[in-house]
Protein backbone atom coordinates (compact mmCIF):
# COMPACT_ATOMS: atom_id res chain seq x y z
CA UNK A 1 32.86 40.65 21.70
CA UNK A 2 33.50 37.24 20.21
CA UNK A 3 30.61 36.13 22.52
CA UNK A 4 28.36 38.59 21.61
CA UNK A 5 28.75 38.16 17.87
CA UNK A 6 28.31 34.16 18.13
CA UNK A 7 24.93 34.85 20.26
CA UNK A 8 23.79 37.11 17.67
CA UNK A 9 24.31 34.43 15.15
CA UNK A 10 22.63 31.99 16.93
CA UNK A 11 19.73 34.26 17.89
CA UNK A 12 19.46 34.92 13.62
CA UNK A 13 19.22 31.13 13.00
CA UNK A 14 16.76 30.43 15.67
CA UNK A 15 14.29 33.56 14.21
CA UNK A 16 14.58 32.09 10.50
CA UNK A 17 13.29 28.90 12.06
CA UNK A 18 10.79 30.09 13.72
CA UNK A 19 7.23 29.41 13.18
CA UNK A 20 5.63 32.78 11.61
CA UNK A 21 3.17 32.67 14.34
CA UNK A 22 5.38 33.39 16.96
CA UNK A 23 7.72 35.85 14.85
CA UNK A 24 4.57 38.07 15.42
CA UNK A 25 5.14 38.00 19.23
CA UNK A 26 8.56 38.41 21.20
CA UNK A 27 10.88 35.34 20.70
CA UNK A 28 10.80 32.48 22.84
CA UNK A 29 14.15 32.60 24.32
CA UNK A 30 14.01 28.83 24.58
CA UNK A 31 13.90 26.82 21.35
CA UNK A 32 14.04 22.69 21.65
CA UNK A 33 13.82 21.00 18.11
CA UNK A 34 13.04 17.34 18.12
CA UNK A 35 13.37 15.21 14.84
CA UNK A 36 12.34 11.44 14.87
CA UNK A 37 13.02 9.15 11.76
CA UNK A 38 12.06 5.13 11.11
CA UNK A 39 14.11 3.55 8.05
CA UNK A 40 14.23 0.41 6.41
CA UNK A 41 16.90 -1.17 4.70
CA UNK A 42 15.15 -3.54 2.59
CA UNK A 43 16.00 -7.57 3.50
CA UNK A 44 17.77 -5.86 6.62
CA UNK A 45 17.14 -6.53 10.30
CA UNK A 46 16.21 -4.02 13.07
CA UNK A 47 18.78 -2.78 14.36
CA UNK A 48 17.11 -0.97 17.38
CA UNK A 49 16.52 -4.46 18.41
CA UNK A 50 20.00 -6.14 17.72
CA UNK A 51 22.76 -3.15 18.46
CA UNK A 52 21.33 -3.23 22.64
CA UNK A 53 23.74 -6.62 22.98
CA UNK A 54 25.80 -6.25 20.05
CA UNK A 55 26.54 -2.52 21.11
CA UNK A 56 27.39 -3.94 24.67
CA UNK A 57 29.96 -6.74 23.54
CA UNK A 58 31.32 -4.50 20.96
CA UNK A 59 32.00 -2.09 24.13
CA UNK A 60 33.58 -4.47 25.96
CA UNK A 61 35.74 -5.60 23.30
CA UNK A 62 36.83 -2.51 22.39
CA UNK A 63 37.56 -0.34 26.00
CA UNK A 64 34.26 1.89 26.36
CA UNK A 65 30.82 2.45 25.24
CA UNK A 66 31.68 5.77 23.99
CA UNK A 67 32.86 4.05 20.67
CA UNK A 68 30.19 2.52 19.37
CA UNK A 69 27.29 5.39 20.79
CA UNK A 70 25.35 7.39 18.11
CA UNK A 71 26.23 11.05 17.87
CA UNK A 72 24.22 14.22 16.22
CA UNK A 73 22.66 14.15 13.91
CA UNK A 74 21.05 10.48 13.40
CA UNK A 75 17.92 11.41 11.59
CA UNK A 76 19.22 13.28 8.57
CA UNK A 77 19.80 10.19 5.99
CA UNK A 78 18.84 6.22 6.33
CA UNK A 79 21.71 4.09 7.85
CA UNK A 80 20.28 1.16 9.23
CA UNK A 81 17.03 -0.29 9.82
CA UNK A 82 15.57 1.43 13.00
CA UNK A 83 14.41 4.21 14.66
CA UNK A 84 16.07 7.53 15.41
CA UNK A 85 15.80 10.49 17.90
CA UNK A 86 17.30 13.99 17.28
CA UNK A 87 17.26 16.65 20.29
CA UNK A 88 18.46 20.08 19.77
CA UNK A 89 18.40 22.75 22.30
CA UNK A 90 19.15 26.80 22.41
CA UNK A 91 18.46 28.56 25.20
CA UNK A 92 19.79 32.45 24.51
CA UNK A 93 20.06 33.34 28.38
CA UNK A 94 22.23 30.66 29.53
CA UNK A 95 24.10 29.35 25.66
CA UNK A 96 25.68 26.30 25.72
CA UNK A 97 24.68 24.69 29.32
CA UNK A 98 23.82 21.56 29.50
CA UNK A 99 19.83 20.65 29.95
CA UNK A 100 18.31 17.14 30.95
CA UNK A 101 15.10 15.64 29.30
CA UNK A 102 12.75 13.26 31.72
CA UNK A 103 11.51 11.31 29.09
CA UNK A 104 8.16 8.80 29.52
CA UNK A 105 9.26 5.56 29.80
CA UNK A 106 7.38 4.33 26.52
CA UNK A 107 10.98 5.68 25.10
CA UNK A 108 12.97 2.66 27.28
CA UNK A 109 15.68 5.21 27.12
CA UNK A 110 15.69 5.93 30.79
CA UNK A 111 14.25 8.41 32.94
CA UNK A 112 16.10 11.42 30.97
CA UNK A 113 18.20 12.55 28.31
CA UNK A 114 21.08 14.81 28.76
CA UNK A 115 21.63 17.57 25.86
CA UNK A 116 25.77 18.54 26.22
CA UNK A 117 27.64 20.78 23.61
CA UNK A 118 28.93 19.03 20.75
CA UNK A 119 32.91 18.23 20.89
CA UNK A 120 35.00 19.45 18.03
CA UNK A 121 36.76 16.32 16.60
CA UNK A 122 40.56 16.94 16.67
CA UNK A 123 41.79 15.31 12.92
CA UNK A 124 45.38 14.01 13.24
CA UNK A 125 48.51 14.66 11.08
CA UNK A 126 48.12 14.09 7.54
CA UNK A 127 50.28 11.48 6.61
CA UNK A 128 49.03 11.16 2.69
CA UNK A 129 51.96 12.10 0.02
CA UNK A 130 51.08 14.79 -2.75
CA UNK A 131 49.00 13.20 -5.68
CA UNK A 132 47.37 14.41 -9.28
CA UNK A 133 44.35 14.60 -9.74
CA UNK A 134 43.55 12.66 -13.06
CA UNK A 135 41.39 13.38 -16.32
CA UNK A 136 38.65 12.14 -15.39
CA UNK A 137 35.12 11.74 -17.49
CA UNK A 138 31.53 11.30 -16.26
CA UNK A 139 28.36 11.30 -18.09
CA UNK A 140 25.05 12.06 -16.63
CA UNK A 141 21.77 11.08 -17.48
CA UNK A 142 18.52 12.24 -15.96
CA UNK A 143 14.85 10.83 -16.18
CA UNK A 144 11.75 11.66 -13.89
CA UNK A 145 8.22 9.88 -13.60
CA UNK A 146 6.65 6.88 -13.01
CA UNK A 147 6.02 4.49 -15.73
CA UNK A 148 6.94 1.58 -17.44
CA UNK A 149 8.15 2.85 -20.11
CA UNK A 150 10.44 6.22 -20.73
CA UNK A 151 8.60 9.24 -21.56
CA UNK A 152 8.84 11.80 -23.97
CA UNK A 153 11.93 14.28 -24.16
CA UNK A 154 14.08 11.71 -22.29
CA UNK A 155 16.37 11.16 -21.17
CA UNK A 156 18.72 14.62 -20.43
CA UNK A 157 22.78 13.88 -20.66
CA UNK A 158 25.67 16.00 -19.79
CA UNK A 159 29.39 14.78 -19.87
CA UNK A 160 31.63 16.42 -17.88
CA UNK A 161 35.59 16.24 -18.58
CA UNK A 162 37.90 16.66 -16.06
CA UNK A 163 41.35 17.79 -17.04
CA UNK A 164 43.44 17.28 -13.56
CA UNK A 165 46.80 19.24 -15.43
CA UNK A 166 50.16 18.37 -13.92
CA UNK A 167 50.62 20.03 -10.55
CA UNK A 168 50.59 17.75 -7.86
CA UNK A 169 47.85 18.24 -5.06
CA UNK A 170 49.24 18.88 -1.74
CA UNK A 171 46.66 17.75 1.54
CA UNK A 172 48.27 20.54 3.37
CA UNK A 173 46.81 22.96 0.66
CA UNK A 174 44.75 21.40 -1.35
CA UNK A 175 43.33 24.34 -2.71
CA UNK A 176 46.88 25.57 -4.14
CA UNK A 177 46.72 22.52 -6.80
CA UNK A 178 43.07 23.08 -8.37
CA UNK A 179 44.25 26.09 -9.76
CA UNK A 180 45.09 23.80 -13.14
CA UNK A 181 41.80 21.80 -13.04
CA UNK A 182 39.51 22.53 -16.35
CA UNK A 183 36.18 21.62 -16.50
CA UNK A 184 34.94 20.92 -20.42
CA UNK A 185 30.89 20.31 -20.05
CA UNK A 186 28.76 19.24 -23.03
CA UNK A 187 24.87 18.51 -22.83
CA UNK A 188 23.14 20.26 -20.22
CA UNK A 189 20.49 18.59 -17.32
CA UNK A 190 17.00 20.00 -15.75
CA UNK A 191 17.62 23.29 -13.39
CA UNK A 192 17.12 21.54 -9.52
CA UNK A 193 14.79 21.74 -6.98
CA UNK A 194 16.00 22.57 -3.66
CA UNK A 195 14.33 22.43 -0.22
CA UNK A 196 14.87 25.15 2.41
CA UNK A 197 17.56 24.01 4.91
CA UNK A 198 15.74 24.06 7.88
CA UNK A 199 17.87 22.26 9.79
CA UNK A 200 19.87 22.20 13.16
CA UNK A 201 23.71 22.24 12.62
CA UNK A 202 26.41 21.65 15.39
CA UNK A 203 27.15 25.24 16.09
CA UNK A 204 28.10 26.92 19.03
CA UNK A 205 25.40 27.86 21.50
CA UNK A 206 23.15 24.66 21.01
CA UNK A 207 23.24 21.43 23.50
CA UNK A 208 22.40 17.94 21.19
CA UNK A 209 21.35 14.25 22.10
CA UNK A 210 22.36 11.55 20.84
CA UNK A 211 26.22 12.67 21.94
CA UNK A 212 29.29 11.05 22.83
CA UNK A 213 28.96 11.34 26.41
CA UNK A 214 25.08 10.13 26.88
CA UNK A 215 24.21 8.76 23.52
CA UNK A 216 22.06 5.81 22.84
CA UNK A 217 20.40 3.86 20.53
CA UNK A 218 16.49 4.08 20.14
CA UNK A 219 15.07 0.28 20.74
CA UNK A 220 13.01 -0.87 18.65
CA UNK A 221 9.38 -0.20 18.96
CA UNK A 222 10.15 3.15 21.56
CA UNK A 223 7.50 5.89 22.01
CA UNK A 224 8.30 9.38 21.94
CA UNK A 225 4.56 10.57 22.94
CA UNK A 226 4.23 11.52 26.42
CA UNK A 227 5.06 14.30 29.15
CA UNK A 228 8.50 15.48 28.94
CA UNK A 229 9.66 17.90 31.13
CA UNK A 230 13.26 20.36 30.24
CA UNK A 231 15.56 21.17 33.30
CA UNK A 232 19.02 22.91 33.80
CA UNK A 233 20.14 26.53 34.44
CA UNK A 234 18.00 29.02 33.12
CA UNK A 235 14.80 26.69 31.97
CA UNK A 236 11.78 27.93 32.37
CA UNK A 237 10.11 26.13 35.74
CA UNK A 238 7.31 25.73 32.70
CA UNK A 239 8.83 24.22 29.83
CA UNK A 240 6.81 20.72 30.42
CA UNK A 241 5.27 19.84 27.27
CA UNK A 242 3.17 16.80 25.77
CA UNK A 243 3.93 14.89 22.70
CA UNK A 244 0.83 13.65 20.96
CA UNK A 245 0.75 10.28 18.70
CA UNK A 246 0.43 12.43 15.87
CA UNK A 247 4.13 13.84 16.04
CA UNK A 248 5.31 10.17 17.07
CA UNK A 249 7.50 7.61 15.33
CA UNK A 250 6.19 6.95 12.12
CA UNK A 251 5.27 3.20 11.07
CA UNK A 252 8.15 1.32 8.63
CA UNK A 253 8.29 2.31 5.20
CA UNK A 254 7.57 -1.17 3.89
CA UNK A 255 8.68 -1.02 0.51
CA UNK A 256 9.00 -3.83 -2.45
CA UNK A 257 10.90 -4.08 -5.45
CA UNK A 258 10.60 -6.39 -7.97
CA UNK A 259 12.55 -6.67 -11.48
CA UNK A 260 15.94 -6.73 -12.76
CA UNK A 261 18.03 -3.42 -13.97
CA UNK A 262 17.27 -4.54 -17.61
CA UNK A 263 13.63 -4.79 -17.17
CA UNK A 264 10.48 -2.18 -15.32
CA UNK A 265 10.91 -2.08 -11.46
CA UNK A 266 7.89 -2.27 -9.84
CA UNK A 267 7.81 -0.16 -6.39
CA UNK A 268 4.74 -1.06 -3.94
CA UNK A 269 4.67 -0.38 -0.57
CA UNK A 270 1.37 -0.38 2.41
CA UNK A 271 0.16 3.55 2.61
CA UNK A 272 1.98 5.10 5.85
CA UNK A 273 0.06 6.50 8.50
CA UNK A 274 0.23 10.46 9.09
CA UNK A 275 2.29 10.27 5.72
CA UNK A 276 1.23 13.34 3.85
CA UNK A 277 3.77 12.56 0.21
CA UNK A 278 6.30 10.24 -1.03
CA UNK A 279 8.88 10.78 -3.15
CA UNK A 280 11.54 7.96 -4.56
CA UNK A 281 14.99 8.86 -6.37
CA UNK A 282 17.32 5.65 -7.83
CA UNK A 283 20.62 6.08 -9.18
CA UNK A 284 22.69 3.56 -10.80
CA UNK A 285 27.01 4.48 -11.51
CA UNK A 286 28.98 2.31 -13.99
CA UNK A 287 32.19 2.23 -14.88
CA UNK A 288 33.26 2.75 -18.37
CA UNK A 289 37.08 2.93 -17.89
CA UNK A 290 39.60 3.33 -15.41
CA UNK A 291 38.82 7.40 -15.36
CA UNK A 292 35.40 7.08 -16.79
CA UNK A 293 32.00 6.75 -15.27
CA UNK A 294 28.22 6.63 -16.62
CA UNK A 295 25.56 7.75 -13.97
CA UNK A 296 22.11 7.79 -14.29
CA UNK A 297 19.37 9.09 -12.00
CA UNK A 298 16.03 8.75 -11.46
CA UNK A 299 12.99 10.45 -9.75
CA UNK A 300 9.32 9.32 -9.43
CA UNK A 301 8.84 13.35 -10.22
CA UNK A 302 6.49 14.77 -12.69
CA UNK A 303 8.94 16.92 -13.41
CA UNK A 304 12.37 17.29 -14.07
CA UNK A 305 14.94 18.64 -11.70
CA UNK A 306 13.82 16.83 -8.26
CA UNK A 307 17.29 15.26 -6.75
CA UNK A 308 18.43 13.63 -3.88
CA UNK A 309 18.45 16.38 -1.57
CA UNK A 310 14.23 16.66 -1.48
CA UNK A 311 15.42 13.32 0.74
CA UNK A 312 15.07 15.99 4.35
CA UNK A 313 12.17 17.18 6.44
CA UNK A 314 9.67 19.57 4.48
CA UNK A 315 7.70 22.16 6.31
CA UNK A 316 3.94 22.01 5.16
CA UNK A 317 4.02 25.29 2.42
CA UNK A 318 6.78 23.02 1.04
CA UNK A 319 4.82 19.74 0.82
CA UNK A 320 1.54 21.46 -0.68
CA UNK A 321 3.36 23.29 -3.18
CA UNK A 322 5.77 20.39 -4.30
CA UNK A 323 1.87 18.18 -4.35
CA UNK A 324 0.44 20.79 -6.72
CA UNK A 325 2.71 21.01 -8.89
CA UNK A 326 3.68 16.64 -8.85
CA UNK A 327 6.59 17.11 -7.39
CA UNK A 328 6.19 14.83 -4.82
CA UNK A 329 3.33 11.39 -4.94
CA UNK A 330 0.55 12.24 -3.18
CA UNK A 331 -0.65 10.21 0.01
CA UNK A 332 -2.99 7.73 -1.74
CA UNK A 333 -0.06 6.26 -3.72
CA UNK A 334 0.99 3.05 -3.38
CA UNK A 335 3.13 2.13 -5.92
CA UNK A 336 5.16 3.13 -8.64
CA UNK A 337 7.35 1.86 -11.66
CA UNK A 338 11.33 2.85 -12.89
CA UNK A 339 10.65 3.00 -16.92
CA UNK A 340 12.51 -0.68 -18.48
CA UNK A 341 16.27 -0.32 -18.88
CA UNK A 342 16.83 2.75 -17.57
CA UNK A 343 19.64 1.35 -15.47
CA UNK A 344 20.65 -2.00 -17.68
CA UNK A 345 24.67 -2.61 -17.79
CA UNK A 346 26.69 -1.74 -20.81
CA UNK A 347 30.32 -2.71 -21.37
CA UNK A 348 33.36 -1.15 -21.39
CA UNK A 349 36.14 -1.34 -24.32
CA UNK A 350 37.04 -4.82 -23.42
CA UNK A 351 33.45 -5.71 -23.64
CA UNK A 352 33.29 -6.17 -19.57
CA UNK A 353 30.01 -5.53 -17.86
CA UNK A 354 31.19 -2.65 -14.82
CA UNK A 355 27.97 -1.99 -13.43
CA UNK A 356 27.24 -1.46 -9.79
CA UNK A 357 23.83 -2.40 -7.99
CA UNK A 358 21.22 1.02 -8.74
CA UNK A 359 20.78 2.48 -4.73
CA UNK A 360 17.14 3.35 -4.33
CA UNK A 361 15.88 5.98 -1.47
CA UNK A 362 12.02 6.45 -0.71
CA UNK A 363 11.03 9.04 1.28
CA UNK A 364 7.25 9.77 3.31
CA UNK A 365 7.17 12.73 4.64
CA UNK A 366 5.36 13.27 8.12
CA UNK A 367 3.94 16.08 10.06
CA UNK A 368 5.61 18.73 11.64
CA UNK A 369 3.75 20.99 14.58
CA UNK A 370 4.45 23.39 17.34
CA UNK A 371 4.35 23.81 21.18
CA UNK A 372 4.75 27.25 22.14
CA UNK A 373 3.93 28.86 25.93
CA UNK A 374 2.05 30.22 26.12
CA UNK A 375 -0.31 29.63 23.42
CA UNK A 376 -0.49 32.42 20.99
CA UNK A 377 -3.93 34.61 22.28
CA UNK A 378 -7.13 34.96 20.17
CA UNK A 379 -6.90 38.33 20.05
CA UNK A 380 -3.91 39.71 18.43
CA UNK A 381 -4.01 43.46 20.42
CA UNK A 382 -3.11 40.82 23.39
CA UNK A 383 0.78 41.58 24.37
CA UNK A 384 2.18 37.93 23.54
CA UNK A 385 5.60 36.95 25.51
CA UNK A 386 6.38 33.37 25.11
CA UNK A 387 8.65 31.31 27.28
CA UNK A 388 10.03 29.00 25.02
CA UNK A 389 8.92 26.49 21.90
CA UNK A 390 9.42 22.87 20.59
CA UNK A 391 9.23 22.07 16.75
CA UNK A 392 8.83 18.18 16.52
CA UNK A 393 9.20 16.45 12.85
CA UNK A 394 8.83 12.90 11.70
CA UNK A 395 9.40 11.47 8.64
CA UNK A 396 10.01 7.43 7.42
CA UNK A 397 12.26 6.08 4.74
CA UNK A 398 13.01 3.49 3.07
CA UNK A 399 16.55 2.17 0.89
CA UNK A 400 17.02 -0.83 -1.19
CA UNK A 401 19.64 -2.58 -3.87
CA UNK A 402 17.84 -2.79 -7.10
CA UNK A 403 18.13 -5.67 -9.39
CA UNK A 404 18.13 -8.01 -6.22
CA UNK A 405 14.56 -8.53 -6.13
CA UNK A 406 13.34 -7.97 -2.35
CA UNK A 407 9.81 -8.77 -3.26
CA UNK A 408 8.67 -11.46 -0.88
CA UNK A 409 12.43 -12.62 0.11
CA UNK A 410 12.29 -13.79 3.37
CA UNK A 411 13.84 -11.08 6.19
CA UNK A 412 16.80 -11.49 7.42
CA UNK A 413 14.99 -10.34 10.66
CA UNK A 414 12.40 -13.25 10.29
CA UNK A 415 9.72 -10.83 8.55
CA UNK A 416 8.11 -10.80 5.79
CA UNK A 417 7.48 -7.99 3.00
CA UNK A 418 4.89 -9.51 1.18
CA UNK A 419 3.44 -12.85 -1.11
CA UNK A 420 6.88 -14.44 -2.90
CA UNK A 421 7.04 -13.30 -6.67
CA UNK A 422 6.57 -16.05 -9.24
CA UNK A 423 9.92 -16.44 -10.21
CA UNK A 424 13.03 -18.86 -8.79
CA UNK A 425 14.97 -17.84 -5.95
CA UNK A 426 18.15 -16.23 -7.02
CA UNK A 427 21.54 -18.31 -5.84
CA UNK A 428 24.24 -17.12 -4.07
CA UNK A 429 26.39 -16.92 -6.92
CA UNK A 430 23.30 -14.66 -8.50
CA UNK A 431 23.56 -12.53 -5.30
CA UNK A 432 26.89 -12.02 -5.89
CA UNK A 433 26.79 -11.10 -9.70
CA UNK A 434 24.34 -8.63 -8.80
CA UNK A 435 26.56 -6.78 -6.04
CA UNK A 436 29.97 -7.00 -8.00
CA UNK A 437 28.39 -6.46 -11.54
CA UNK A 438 29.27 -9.04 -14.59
């Protein structure tokens, strides 16, 4: 019974992600999802290209190459600068087998991937003594749009208070010691915009690569087009399948910052090929007291509401919706401005700056297509039975440290993002300032 329910599950998620095209026809009863991501971490080196030896040594050093190998899911937020591959399998007549990927060797991955189950991590003893939770205060403020200067109506603010009360928090039951925690809120911020989660979870059922067993990292400069080909107990003999350029890697997010948190930070960045939107959110904390915090965030929006999590893969009703209504920067954009001061330092009582460096994410969303077989028939009296289907995705990204200025700074990788700015180079000690605030 406890098998049946978890298939049932499983078959549920895979139907919701679906394309509508084939939810007209019998489900494929063999769903692969493939999601590849290039980031940037401005000033930062590739990664894809350094981690090969590094990885190795680090291996060596520290008893086995299953401690430093990527797991699932590596494409969901920006680490490091590189590329990443995502592979997520469900086949409904044989759950949770393991399936083997021969890959074209534009990938330098191999001849073939192998998809496993995911391992449930085993969490020690908690060793941490009971604690209070303490009165804490934080103060939000919200702007949205491009522009050097801040628009009208802005910015929104909400302070939220904290009361942590006096019963102790134990990490056996957390739970038991919120029961005293009041929440006083004041001010009020935009309603949000969320994307559909369309994403593939560690659940039951589903094989994944990268893993613990098999994973790797992608080298730099890897292909993902080409003729792959899905084996293992009950594949279809016909799940062979090209991947076309257009549902490659996508080309670095190149961005460039320039200006200090006190002044208009100018965003430009080299249009992305196959990008169909952008969209950039900043957000800068500071620290007013011990217990109190000031955070303000940013999105290059339109509108107000658009957070952090629009940072994910958007199907294409998504993308033309959120470009209609300026959500999102359409593909022709190239640059952008945070409105002056928006993120300068102020002191706390004893007149101290706190003020951490504002973190920056950029976002260009890719395309995302299909491979169902059969193909789908012209004529829709046809009786339709596919075997199986592949969703690929691709998307680049880009994060960076505001107020240290990027622009032009030599790579640490030996590249270059563009002509140096007209200013002086900052000094160590200016690095420094900027990362520890004051």
């Amino acid at each position: 019974m406890h098998r049946r329910t978890t298939a049932l599950f499983a078959l549920s998620a895979t139907l919701l992600a679906l394309p509508a095209a084939s939810q007209q026809g019998k489900t494929p009863p063999v769903n692969l999802y493939i999601d590849v991501l290039t980031h940037d971490m401005a000033g930062m080196p590739d990664m894809g290209g350094m981690l090969g030896g590094l990885g190795g040594f680090m291996a060596r050093r520290m008893g086995g190459a299953e401690q430093v190998r990527p797991t699932y899911p590596t494409t969901r937020s920006g680490g490091l600068t590189g590329q990443y591959l995502d592979m997520a399998l469900l086949n409904t007549l044989k759950p949770g087998v393991a399936v083997e990927d021969q890959i074209p060797a534009g990938l330098q991955l191999g001849k073939s991937l192998t998809l496993v189950p995911f391992e449930p991590s085993t969490s020690g003893k908690g060793t941490s003594s009971p604690g209070k939770v303490p009165d804490v205060e934080v103060r939000i403020s919200e702007y949205w749009g491009c522009g050097a200067g801040i628009r009208p109506g802005q910015p929104k603010v909400a302070t939220f208070k904290v009361k942590g009360g006096d019963k102790p928090i134990d990490p056996k039951n957390p739970m038991a010691g919120m029961q005293g925690i009041a929440v006083e809120a004041s001010g009020s911020l935009s309603q949000g915009l969320y994307a559909p989660d369309r994403d593939i979870d560690l659940k039951p059922g589903y094989v994944y690569w990268p893993n613990r067993q098999y994973g790797k990292q992608v080298p730099s400069g890897a292909r993902l087009a080409g003729q792959h080909r899905i084996s293992g107990d009950g594949i279809p003999a016909s799940m062979q399948f090209q991947v076309e350029q257009a549902a490659d890697f996508m080309p670095r997010l190149a961005l460039r910052t320039q200006g200090g948190l006190d002044q208009a930070i100018a965003l430009e960045w080299p249009s992305v090929e196959r990008a169909r939107a952008y969209f950039i959110t900043a957000m800068h904390m500071q620290m007013l007291g011990e217990h109190a915090f000031a955070l303000t965030v940013w999105s290059s929006a339109d509108v107000p509401g658009a957070g952090s999590q629009l940072h994910t893969y958007l199907g294409g009703g998504t993308l033309d919706k959120w470009l209609r209504q300026k959500v999102l920067l359409p593909a022709s954009a190239t640059a952008c401005s945070i409105p002056q001061g928006i993120f300068a330092g102020t002191s706390n009582l004893q007149g101290q700056q706190m003020a951490m460096p504002a973190m920056l994410m950029m976002t260009a969303y890719g395309p995302e297509s299909w491979i169902t077989y059969p193909p789908r028939p012209a004529d829709p009296k046809q009786a339709w039975n596919p075997q199986w289907s592949v969703r690929l995705r691709a998307r680049s990204t880009a994060t960076a440290m505001l107020g240290l200025d990027f622009g032009g700074m030599p790579r640490m990788d030996g590249g270059e993002d563009g002509p140096p700015p007209p200013q002086k180079k900052p000094s160590m000690k200016g690095l420094l300032k900027g990362i520890l605030g004051g």
